[in-house]
N, C-alpha and C. Protein backbone atom coordinates (compact mmCIF):
# COMPACT_ATOMS: atom_id res chain seq x y z
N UNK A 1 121.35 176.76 66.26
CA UNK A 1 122.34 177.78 65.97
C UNK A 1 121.69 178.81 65.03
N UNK A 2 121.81 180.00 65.59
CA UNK A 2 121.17 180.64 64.79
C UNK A 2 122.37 181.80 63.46
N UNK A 3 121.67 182.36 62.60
CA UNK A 3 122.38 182.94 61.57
C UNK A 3 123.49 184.13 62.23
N UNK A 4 122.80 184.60 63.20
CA UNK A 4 123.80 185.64 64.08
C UNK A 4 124.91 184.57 64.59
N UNK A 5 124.62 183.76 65.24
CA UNK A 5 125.49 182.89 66.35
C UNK A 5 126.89 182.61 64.96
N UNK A 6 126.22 181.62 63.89
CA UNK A 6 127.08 181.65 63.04
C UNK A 6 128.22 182.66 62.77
N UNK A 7 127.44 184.09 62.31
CA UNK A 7 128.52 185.13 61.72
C UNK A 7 129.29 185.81 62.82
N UNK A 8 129.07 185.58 64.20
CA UNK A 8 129.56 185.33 65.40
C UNK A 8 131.14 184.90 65.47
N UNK A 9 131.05 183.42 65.15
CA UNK A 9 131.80 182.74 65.15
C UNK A 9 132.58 182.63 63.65
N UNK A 10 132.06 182.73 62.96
CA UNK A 10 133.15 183.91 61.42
C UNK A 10 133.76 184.31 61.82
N UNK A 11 133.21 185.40 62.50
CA UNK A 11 134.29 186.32 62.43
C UNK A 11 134.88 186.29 63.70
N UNK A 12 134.75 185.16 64.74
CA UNK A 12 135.92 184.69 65.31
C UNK A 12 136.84 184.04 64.79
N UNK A 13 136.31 183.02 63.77
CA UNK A 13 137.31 182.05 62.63
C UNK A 13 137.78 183.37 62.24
N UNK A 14 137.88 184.43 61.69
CA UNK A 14 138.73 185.08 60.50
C UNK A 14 139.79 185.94 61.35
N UNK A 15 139.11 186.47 62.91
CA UNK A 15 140.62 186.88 63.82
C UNK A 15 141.48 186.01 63.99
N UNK A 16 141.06 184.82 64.30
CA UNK A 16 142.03 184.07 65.06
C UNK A 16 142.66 183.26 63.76
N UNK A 17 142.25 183.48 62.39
CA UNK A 17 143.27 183.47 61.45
C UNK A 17 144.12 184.42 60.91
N UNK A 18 143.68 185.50 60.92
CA UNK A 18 144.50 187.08 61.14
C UNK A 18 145.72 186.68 61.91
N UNK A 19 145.50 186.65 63.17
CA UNK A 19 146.50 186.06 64.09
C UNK A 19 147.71 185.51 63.97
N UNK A 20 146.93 184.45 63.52
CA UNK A 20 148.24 183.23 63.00
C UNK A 20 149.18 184.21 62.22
N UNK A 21 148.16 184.83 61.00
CA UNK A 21 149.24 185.28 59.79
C UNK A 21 149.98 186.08 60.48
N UNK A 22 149.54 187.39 61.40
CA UNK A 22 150.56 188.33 61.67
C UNK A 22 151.65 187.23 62.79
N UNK A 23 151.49 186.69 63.20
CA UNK A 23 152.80 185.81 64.11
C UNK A 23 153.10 185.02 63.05
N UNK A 24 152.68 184.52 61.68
CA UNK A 24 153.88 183.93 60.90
C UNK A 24 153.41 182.28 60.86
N UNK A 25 152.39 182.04 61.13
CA UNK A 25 152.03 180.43 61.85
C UNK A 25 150.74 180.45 60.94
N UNK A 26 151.20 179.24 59.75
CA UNK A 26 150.34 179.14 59.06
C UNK A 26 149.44 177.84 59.59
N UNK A 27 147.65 178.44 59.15
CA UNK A 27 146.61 177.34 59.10
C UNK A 27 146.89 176.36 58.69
N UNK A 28 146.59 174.95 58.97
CA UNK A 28 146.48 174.01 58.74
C UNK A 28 145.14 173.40 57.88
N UNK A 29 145.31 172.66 56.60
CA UNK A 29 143.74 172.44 56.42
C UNK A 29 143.03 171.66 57.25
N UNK A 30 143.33 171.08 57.97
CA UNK A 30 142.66 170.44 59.25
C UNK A 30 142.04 171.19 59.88
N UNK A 31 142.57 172.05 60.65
CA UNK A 31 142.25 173.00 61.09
C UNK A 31 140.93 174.06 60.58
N UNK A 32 141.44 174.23 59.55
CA UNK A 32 140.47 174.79 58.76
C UNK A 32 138.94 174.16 59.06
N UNK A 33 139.30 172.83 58.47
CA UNK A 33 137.76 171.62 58.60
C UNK A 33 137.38 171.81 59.63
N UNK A 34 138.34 172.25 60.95
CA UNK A 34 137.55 171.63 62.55
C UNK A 34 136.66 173.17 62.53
N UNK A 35 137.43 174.03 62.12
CA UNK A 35 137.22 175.17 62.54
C UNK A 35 136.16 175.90 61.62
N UNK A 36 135.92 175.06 60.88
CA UNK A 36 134.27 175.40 59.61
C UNK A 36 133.23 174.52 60.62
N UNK A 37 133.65 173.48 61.09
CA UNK A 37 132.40 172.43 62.01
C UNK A 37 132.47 172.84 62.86
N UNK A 38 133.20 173.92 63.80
CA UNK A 38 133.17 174.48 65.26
C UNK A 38 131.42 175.49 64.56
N UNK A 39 132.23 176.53 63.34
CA UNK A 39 131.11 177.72 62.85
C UNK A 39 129.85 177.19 62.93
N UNK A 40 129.41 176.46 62.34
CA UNK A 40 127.96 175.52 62.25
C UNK A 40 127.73 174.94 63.42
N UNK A 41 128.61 174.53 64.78
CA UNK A 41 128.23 174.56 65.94
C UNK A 41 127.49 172.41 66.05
N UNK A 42 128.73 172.27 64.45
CA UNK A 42 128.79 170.90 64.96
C UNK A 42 129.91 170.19 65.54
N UNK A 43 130.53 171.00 66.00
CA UNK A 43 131.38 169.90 67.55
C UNK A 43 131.82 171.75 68.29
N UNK A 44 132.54 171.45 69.24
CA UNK A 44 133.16 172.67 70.54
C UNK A 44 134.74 172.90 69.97
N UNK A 45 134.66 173.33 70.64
CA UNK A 45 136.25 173.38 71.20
C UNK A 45 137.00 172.45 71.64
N UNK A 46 136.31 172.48 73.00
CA UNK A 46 136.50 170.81 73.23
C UNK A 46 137.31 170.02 72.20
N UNK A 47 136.00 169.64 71.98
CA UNK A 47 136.61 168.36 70.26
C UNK A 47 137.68 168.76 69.81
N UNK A 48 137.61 169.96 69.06
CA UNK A 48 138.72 170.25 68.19
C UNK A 48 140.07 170.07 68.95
N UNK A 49 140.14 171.03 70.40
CA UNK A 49 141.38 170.53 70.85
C UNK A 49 141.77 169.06 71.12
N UNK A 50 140.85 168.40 71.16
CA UNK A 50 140.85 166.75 71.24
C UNK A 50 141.59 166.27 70.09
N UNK A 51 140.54 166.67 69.12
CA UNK A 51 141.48 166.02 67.59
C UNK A 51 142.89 166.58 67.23
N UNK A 52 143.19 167.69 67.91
CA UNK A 52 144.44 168.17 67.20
C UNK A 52 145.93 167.24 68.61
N UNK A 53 144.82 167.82 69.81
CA UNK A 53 145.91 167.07 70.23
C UNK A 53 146.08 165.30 69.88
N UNK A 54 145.61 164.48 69.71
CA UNK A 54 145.47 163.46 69.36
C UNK A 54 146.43 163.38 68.10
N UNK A 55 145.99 164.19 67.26
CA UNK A 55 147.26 164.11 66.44
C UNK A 55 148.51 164.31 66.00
N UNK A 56 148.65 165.28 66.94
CA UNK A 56 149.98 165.86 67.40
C UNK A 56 150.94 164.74 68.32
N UNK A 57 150.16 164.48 68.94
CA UNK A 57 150.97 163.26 69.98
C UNK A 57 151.15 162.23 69.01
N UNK A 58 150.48 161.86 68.64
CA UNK A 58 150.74 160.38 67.69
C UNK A 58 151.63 160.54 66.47
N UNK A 59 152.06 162.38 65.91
CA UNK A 59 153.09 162.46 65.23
C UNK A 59 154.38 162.17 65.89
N UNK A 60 154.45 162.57 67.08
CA UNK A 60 156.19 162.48 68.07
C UNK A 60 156.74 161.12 68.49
C-alpha cells in the first residue's frame, strides 16, 4: 500500500463520514476501527461488511 493509496482512502474515510453527518447518522466507534484498518489496507470491505453485519444480526 502505498502513501498515495492511503490518502486515497482518507479521504474516502472523511466523505463517507461527511455523509453520515449531513443525513444525521452518527459514526460508530467500531466503525471508525474497521474503517482506520480498511485505510492501511489491512482487511476490504468485504470484512468490514462481514463484521458489522455479524453484529447487527446477533443484536436482534
Amino acid at each position: 500500500m502505498t502513501t498515495d493509496d492511503i490518502a486515497k482512502r482518507r479521504r474516502a474515510e472523511k466523505i463517507a463520514y461527511a455523509i453520515n453527518s449531513i443525513e444525521g447518522v452518527p459514526v460508530s466507534d467500531e466503525v471508525k476501527k474497521l474503517s482506520d484498518q480498511w485505510v492501511y489496507g489491512k482487511i476490504t470491505v468485504k470484512q468490514i461488511k462481514k463484521e458489522l453485519t455479524k453484529k447487527y444480526k446477533s443484536a436482534v
